[in-house]
PDB file of N, CA and C in Angstrom:
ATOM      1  N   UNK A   1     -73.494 -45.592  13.485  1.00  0.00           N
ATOM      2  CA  UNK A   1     -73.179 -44.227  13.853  1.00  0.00           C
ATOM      3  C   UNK A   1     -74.449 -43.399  13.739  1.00  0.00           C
ATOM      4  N   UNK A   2     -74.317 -42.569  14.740  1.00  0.00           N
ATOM      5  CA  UNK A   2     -75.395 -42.026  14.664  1.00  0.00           C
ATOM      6  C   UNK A   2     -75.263 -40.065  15.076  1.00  0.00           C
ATOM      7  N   UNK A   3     -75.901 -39.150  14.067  1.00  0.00           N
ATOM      8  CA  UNK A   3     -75.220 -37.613  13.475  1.00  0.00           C
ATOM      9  C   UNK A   3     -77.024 -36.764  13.935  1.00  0.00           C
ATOM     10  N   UNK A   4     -76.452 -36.311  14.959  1.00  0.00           N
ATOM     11  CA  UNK A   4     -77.512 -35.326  15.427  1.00  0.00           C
ATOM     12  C   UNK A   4     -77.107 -34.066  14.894  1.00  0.00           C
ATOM     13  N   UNK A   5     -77.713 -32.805  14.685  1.00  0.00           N
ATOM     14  CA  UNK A   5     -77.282 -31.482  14.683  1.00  0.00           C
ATOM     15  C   UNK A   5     -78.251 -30.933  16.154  1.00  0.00           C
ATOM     16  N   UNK A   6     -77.291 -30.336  16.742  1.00  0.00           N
ATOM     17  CA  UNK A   6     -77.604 -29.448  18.149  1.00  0.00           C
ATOM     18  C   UNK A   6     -77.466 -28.419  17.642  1.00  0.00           C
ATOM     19  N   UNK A   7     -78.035 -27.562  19.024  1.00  0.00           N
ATOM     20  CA  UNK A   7     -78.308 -25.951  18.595  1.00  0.00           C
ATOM     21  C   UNK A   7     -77.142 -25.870  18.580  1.00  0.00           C
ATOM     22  N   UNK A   8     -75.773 -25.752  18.975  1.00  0.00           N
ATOM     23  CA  UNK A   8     -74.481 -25.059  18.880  1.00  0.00           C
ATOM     24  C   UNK A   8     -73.249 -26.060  18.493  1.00  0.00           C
ATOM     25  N   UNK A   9     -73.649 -27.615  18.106  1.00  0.00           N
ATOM     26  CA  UNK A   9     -72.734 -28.633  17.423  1.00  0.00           C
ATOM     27  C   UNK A   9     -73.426 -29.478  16.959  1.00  0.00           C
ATOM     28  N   UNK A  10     -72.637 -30.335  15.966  1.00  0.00           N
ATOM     29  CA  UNK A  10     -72.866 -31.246  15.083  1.00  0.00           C
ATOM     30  C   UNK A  10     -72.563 -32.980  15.996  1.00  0.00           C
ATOM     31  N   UNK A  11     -73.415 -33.581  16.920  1.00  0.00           N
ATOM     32  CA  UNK A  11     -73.248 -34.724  17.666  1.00  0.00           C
ATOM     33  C   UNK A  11     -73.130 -36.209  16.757  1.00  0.00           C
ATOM     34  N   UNK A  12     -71.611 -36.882  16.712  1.00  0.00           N
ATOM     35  CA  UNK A  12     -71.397 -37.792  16.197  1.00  0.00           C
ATOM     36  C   UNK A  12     -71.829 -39.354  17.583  1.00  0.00           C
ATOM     37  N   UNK A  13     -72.467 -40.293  17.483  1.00  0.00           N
ATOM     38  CA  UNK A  13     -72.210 -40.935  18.123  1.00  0.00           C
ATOM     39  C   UNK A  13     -71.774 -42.410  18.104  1.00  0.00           C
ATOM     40  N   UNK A  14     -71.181 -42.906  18.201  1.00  0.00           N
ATOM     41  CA  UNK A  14     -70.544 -44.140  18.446  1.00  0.00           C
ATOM     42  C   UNK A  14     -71.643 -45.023  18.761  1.00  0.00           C
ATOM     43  N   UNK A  15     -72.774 -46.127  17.817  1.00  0.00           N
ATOM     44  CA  UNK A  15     -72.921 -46.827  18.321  1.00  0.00           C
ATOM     45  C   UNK A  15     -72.955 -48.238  18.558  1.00  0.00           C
ATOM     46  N   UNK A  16     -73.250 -49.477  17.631  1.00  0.00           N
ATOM     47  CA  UNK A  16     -72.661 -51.070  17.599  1.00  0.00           C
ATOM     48  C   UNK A  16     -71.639 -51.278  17.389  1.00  0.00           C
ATOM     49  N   UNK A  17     -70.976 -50.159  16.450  1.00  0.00           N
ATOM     50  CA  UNK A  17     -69.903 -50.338  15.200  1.00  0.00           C
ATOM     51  C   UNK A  17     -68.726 -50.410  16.095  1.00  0.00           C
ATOM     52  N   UNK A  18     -67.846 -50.930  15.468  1.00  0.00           N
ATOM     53  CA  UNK A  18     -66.236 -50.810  15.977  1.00  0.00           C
ATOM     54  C   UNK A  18     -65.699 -49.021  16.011  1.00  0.00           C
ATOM     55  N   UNK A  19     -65.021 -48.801  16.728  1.00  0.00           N
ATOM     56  CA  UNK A  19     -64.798 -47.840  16.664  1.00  0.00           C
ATOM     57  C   UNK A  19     -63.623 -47.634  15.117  1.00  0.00           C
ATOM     58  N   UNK A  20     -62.896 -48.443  15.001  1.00  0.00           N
ATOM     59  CA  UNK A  20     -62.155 -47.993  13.249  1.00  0.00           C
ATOM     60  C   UNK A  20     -63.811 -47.548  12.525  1.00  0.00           C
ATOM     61  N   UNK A  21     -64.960 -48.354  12.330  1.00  0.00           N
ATOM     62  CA  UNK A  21     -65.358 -48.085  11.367  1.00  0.00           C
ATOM     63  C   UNK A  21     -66.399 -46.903  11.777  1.00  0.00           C
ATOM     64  N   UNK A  22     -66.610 -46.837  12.822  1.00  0.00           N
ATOM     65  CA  UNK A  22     -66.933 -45.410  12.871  1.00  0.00           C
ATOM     66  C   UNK A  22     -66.397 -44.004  12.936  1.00  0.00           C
ATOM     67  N   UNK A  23     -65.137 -44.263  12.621  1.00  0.00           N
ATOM     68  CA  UNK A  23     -63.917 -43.686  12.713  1.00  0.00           C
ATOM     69  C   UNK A  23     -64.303 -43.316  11.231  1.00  0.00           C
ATOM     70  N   UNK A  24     -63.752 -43.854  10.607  1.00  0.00           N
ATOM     71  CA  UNK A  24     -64.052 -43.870   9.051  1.00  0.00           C
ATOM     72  C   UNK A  24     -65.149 -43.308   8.189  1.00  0.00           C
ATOM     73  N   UNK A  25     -65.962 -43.580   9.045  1.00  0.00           N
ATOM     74  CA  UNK A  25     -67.825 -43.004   8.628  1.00  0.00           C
ATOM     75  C   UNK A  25     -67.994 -41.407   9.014  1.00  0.00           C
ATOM     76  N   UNK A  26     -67.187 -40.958  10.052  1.00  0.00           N
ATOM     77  CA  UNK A  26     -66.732 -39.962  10.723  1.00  0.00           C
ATOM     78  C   UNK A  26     -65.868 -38.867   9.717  1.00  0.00           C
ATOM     79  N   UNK A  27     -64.731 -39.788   9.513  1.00  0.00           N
ATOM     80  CA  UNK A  27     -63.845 -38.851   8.295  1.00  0.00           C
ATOM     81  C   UNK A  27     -64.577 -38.956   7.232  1.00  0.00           C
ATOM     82  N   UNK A  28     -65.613 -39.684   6.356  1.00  0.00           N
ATOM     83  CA  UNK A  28     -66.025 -39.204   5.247  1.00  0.00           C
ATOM     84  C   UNK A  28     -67.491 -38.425   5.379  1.00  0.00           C
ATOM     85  N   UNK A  29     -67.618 -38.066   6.591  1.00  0.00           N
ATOM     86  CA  UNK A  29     -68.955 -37.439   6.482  1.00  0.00           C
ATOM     87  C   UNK A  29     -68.302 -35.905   7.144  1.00  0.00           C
ATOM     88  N   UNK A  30     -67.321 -35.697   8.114  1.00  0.00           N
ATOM     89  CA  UNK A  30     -67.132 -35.172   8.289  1.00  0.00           C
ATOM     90  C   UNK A  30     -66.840 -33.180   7.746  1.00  0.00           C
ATOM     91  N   UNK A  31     -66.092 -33.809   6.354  1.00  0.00           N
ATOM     92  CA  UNK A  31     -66.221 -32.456   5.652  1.00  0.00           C
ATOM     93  C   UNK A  31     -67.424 -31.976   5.245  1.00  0.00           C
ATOM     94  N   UNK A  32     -68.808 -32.382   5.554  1.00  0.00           N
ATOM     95  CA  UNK A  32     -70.332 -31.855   5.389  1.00  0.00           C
ATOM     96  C   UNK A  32     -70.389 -30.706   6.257  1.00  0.00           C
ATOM     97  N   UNK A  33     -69.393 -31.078   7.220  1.00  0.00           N
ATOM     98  CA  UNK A  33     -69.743 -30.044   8.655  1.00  0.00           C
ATOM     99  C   UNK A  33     -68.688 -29.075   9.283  1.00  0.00           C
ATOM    100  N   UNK A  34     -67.915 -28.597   8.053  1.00  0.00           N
ATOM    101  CA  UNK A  34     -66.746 -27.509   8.072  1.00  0.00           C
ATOM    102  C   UNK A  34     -67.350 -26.456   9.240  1.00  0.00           C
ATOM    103  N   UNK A  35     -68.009 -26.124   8.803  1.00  0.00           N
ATOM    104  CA  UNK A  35     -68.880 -24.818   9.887  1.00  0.00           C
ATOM    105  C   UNK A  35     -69.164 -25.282  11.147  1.00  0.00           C
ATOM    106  N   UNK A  36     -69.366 -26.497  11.650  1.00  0.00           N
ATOM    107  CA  UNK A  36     -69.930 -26.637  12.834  1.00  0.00           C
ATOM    108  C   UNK A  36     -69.071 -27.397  13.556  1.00  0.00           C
ATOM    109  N   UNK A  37     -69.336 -27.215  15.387  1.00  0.00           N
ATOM    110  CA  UNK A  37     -68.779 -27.492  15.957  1.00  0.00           C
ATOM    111  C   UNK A  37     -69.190 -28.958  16.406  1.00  0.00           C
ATOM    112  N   UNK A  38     -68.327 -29.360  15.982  1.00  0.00           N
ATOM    113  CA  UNK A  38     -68.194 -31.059  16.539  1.00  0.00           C
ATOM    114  C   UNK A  38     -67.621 -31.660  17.678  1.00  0.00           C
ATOM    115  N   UNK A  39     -68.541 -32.782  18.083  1.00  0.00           N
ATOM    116  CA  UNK A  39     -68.939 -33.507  18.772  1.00  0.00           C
ATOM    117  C   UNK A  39     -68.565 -35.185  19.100  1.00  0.00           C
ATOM    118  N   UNK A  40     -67.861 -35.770  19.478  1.00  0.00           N
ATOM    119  CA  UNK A  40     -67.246 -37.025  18.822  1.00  0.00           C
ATOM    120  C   UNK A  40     -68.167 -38.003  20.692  1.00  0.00           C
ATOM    121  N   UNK A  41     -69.369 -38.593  20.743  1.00  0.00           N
ATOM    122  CA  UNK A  41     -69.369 -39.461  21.467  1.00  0.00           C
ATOM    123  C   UNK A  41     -68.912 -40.151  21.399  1.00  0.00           C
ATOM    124  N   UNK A  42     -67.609 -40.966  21.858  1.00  0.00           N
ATOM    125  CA  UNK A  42     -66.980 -42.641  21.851  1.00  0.00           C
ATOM    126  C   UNK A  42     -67.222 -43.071  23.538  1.00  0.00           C
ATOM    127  N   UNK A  43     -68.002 -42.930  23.950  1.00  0.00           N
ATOM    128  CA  UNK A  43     -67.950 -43.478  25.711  1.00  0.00           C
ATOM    129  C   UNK A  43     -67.784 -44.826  25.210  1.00  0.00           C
ATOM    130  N   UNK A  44     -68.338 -45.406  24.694  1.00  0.00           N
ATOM    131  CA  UNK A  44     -68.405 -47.373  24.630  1.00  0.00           C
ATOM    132  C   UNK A  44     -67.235 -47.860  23.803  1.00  0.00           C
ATOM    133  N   UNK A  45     -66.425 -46.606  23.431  1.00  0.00           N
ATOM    134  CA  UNK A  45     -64.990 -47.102  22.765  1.00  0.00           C
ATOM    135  C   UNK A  45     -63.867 -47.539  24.239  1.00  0.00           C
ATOM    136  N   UNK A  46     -63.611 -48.393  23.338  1.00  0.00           N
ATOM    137  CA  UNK A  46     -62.241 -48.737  24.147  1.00  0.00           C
ATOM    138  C   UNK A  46     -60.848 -48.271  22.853  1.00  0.00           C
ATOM    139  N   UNK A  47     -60.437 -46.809  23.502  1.00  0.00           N
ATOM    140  CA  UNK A  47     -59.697 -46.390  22.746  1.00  0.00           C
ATOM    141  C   UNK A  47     -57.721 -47.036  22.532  1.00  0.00           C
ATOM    142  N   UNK A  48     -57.248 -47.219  21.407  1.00  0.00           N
ATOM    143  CA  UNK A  48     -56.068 -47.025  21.584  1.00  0.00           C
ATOM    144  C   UNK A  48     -55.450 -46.214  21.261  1.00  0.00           C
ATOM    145  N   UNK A  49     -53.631 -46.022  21.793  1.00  0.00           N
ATOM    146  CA  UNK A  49     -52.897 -44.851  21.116  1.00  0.00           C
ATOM    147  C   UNK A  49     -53.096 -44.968  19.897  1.00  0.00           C
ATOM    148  N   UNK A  50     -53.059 -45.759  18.929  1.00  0.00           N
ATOM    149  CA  UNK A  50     -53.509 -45.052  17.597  1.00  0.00           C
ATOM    150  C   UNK A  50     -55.366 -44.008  17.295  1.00  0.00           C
ATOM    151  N   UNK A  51     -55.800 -44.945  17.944  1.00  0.00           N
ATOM    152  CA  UNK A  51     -57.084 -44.378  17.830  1.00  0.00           C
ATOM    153  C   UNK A  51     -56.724 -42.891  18.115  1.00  0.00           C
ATOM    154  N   UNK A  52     -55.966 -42.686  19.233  1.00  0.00           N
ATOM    155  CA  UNK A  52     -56.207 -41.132  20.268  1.00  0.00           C
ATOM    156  C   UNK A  52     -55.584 -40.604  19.017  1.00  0.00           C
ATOM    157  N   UNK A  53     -54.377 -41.083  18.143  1.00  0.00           N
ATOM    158  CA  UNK A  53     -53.922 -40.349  17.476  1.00  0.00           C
ATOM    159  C   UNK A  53     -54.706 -39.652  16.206  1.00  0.00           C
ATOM    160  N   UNK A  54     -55.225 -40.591  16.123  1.00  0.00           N
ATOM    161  CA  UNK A  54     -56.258 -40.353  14.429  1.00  0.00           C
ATOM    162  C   UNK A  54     -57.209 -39.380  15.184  1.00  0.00           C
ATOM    163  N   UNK A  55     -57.556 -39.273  16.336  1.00  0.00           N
ATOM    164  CA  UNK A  55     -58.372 -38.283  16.536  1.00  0.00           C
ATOM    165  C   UNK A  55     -57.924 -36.914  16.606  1.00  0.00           C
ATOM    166  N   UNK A  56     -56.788 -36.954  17.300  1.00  0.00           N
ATOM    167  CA  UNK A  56     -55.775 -35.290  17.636  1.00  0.00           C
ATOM    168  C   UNK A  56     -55.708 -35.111  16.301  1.00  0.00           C
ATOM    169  N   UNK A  57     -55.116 -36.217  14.904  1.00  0.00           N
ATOM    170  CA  UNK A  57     -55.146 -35.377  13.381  1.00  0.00           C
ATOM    171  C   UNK A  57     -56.280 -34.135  12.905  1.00  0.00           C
ATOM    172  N   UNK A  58     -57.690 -35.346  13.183  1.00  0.00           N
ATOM    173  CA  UNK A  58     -58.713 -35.023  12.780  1.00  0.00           C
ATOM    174  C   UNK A  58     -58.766 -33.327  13.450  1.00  0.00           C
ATOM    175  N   UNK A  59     -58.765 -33.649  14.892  1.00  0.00           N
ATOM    176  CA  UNK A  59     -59.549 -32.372  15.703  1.00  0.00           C
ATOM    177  C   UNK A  59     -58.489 -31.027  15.357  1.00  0.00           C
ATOM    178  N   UNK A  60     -56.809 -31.091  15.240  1.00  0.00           N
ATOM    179  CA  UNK A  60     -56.795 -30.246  14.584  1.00  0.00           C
ATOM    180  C   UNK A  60     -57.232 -29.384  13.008  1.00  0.00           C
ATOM    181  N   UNK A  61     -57.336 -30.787  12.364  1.00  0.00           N
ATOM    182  CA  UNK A  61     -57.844 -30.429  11.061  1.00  0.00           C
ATOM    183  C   UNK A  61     -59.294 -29.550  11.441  1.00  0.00           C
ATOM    184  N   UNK A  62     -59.818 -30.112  11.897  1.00  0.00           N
ATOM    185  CA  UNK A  62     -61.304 -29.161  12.434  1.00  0.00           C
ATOM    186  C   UNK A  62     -61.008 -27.947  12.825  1.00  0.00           C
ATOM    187  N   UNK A  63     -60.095 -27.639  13.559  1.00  0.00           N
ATOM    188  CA  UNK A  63     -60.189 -26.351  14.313  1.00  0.00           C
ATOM    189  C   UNK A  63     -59.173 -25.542  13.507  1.00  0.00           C
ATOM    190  N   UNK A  64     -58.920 -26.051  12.368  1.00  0.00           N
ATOM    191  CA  UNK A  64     -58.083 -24.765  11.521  1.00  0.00           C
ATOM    192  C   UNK A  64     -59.602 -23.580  11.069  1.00  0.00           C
ATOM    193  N   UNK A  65     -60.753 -24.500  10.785  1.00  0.00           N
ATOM    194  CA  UNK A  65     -61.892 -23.425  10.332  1.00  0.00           C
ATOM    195  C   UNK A  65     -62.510 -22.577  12.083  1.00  0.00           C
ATOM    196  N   UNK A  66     -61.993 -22.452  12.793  1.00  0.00           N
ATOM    197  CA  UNK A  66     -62.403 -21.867  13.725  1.00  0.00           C
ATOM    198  C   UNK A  66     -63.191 -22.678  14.628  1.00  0.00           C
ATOM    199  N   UNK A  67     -63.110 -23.963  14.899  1.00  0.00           N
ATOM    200  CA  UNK A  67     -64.872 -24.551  15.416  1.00  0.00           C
ATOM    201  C   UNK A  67     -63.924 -25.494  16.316  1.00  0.00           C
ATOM    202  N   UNK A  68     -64.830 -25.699  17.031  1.00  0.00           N
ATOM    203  CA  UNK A  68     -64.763 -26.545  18.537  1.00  0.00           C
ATOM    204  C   UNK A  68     -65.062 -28.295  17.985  1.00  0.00           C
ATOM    205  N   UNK A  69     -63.807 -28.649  18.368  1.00  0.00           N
ATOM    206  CA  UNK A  69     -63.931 -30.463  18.194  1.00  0.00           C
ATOM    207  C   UNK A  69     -63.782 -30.840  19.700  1.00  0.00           C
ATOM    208  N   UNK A  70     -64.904 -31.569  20.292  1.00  0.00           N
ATOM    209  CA  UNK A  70     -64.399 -32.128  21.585  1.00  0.00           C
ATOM    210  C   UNK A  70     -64.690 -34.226  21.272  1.00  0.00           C
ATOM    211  N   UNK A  71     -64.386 -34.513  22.355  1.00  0.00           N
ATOM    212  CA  UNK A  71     -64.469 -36.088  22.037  1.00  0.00           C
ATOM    213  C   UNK A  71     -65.372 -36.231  23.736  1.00  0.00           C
ATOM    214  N   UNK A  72     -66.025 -37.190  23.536  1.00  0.00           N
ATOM    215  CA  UNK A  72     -66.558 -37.638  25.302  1.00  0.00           C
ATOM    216  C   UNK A  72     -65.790 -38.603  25.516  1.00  0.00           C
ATOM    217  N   UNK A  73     -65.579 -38.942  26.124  1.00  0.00           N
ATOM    218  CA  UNK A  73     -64.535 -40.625  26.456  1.00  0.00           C
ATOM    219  C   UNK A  73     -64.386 -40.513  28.020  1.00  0.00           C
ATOM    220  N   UNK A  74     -64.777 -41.754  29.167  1.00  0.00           N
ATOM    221  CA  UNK A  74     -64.652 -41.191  30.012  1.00  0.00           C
ATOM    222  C   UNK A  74     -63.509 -42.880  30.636  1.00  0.00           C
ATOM    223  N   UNK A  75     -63.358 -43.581  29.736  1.00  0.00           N
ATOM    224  CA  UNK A  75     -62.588 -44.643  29.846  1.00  0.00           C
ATOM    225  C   UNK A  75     -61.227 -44.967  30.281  1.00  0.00           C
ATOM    226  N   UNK A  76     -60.530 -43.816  29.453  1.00  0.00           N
ATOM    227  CA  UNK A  76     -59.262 -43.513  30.087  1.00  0.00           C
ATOM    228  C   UNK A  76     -59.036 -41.786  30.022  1.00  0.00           C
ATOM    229  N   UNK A  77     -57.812 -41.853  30.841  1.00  0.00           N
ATOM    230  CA  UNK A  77     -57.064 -40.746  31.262  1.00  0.00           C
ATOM    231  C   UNK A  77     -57.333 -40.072  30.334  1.00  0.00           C
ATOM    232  N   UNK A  78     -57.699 -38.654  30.926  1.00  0.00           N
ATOM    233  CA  UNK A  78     -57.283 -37.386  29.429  1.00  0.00           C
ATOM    234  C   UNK A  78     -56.307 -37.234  30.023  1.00  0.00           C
ATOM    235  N   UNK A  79     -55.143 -37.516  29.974  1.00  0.00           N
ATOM    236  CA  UNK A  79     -53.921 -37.263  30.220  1.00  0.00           C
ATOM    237  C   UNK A  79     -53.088 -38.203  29.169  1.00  0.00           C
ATOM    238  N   UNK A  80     -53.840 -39.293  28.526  1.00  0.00           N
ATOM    239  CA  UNK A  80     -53.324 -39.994  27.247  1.00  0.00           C
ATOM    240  C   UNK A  80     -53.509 -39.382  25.962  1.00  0.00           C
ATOM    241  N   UNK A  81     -54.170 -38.138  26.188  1.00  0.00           N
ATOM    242  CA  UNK A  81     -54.622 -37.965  24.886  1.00  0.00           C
ATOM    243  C   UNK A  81     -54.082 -36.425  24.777  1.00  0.00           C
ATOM    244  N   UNK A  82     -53.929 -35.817  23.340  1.00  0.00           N
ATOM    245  CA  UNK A  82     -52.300 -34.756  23.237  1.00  0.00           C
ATOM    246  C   UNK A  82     -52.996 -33.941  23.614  1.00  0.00           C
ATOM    247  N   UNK A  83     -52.601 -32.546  23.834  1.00  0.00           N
ATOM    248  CA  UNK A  83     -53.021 -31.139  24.957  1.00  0.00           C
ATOM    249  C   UNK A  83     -54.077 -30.159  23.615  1.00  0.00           C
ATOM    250  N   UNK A  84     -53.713 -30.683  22.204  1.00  0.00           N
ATOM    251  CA  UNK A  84     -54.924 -29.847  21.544  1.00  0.00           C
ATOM    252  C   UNK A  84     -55.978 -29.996  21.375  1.00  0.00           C
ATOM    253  N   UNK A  85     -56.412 -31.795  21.830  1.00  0.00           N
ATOM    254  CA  UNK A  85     -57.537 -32.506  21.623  1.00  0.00           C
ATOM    255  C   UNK A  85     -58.195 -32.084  23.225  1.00  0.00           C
ATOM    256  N   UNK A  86     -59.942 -31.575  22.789  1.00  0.00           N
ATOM    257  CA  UNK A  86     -60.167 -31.667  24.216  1.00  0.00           C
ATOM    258  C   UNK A  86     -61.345 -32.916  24.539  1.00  0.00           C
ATOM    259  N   UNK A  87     -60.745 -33.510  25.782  1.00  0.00           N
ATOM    260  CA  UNK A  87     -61.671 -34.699  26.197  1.00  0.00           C
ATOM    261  C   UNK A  87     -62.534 -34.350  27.219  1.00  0.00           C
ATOM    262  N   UNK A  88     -63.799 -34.865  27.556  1.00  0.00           N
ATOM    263  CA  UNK A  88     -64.462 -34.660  28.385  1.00  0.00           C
ATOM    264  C   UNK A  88     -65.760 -35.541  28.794  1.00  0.00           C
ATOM    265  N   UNK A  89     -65.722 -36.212  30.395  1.00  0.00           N
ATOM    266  CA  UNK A  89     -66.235 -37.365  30.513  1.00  0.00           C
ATOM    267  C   UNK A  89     -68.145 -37.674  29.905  1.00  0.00           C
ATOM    268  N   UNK A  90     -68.355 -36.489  30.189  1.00  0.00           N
ATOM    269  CA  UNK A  90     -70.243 -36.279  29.337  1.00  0.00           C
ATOM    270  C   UNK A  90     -70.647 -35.147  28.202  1.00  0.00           C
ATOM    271  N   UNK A  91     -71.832 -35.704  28.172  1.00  0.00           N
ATOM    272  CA  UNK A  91     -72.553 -34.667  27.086  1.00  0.00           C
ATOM    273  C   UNK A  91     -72.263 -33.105  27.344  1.00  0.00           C
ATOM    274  N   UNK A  92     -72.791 -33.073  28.769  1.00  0.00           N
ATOM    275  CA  UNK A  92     -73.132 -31.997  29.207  1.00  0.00           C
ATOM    276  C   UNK A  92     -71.921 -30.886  29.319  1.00  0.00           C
ATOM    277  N   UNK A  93     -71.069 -31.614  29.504  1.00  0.00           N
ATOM    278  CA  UNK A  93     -69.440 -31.088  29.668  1.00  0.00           C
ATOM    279  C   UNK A  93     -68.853 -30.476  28.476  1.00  0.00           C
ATOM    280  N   UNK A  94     -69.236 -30.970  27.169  1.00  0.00           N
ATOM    281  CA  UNK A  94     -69.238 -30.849  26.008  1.00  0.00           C
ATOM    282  C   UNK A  94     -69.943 -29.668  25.204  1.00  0.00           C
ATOM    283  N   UNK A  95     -70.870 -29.681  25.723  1.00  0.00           N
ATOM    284  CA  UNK A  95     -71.774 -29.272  25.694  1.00  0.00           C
ATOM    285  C   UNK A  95     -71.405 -27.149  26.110  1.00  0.00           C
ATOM    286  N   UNK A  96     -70.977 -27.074  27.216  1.00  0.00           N
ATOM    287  CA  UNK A  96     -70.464 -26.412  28.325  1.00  0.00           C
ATOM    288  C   UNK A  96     -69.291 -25.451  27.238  1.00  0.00           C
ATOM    289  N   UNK A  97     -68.073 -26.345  27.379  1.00  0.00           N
ATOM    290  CA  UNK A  97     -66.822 -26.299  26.118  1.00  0.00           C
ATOM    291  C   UNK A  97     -67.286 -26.021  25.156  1.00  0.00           C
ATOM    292  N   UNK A  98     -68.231 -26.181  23.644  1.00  0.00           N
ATOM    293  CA  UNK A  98     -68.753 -25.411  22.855  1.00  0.00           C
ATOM    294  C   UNK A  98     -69.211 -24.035  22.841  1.00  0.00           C
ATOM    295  N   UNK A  99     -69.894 -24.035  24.244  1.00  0.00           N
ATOM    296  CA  UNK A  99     -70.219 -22.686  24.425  1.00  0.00           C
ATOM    297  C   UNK A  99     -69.527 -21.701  24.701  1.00  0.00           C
ATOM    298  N   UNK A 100     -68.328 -22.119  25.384  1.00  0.00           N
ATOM    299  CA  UNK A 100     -67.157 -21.375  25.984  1.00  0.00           C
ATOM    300  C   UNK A 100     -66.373 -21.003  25.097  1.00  0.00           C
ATOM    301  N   UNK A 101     -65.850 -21.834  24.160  1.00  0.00           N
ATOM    302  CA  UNK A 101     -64.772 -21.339  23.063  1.00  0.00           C
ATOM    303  C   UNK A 101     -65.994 -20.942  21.902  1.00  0.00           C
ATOM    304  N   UNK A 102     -67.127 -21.147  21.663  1.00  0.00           N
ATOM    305  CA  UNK A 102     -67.404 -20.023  21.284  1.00  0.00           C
ATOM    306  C   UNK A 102     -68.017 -18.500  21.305  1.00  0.00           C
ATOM    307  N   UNK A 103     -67.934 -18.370  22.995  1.00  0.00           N
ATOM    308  CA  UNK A 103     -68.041 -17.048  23.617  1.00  0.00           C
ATOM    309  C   UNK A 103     -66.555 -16.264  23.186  1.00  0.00           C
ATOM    310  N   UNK A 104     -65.446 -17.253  23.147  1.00  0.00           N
ATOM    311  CA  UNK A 104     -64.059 -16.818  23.186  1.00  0.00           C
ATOM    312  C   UNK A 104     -63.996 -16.072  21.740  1.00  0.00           C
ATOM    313  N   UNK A 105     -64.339 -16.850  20.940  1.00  0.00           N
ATOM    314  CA  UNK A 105     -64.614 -16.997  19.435  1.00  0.00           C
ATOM    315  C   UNK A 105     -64.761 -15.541  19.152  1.00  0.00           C
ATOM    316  N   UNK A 106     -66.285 -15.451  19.624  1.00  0.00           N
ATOM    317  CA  UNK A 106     -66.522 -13.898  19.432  1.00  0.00           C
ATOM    318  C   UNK A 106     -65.921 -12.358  20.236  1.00  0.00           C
ATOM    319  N   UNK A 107     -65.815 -12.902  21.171  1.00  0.00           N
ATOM    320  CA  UNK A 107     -64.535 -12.249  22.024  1.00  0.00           C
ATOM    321  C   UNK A 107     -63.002 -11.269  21.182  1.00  0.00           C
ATOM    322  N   UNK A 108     -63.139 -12.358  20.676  1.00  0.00           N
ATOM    323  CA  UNK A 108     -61.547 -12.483  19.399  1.00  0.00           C
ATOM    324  C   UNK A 108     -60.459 -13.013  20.328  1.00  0.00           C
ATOM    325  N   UNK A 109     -60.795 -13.676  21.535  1.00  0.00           N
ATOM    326  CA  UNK A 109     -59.788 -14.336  21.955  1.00  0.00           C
ATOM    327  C   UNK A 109     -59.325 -15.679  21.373  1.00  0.00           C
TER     328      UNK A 109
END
C-alpha cells in the first residue's frame, strides 16, 4: 500500500497486496487522517459484494467528520456499489469530486 498526501486529499493506493489486506492497512491507518479527504485507489482490485460493503461502512464513517471519501474502481458497475459511496473510474475524476464537495463544504451546502 502505498499513502500519498495531495494538496486537497489523503491518496491510498492499492498496490501487490490483496485487496483484504490492504483493506486492513487502510482501516488501521486510517484514523491518522480524520481531517482529510480520502482517496481509496483499488483500479487492480477485483472487488466483491463484501468488499463494496466494507467500503460503504468505512466511507460513511469518514464523512460523519465532514470530508470527502471517494474510491477509483473502474472494473465494475458503480451501480453495484450503495448511493453514499462515491465511485469514480480515475484520478483525475477524484480529484474533480474533492474539490466540488469541498466548494459545497464551504458553501454550507
Amino acid at each position: 500500500m502505498k499513502i500519498e498526501t495531495k494538496n486537497k486529499f489523503v491518496l491510498f493506493t492499492l498496490e501487490d497486496t490483496l485487496f483484504d489486506e490492504f483493506f486492513e492497512k487502510v482501516k488501521d491507518n486510517i484514523q491518522d487522517y480524520t481531517e482529510n479527504n480520502i482517496v481509496l485507489d483499488v483500479l487492480t482490485a477485483n472487488l466483491s459484494e463484501y468488499h463494496i460493503t466494507e467500503l460503504t461502512v468505512l466511507s460513511s464513517i469518514h464523512k460523519v467528520n465532514k470530508k470527502s471519501f471517494v474510491v477509483i474502481q473502474n472494473k465494475i458497475s458503480i451501480n453495484e456499489f450503495d448511493e453514499s459511496i462515491l465511485v469514480v473510474p480515475t484520478l483525475q475524476e477524484a480529484k474533480d469530486i474533492v474539490e466540488m464537495e469541498d466548494l459545497e463544504r464551504e458553501l454550507g451546502f
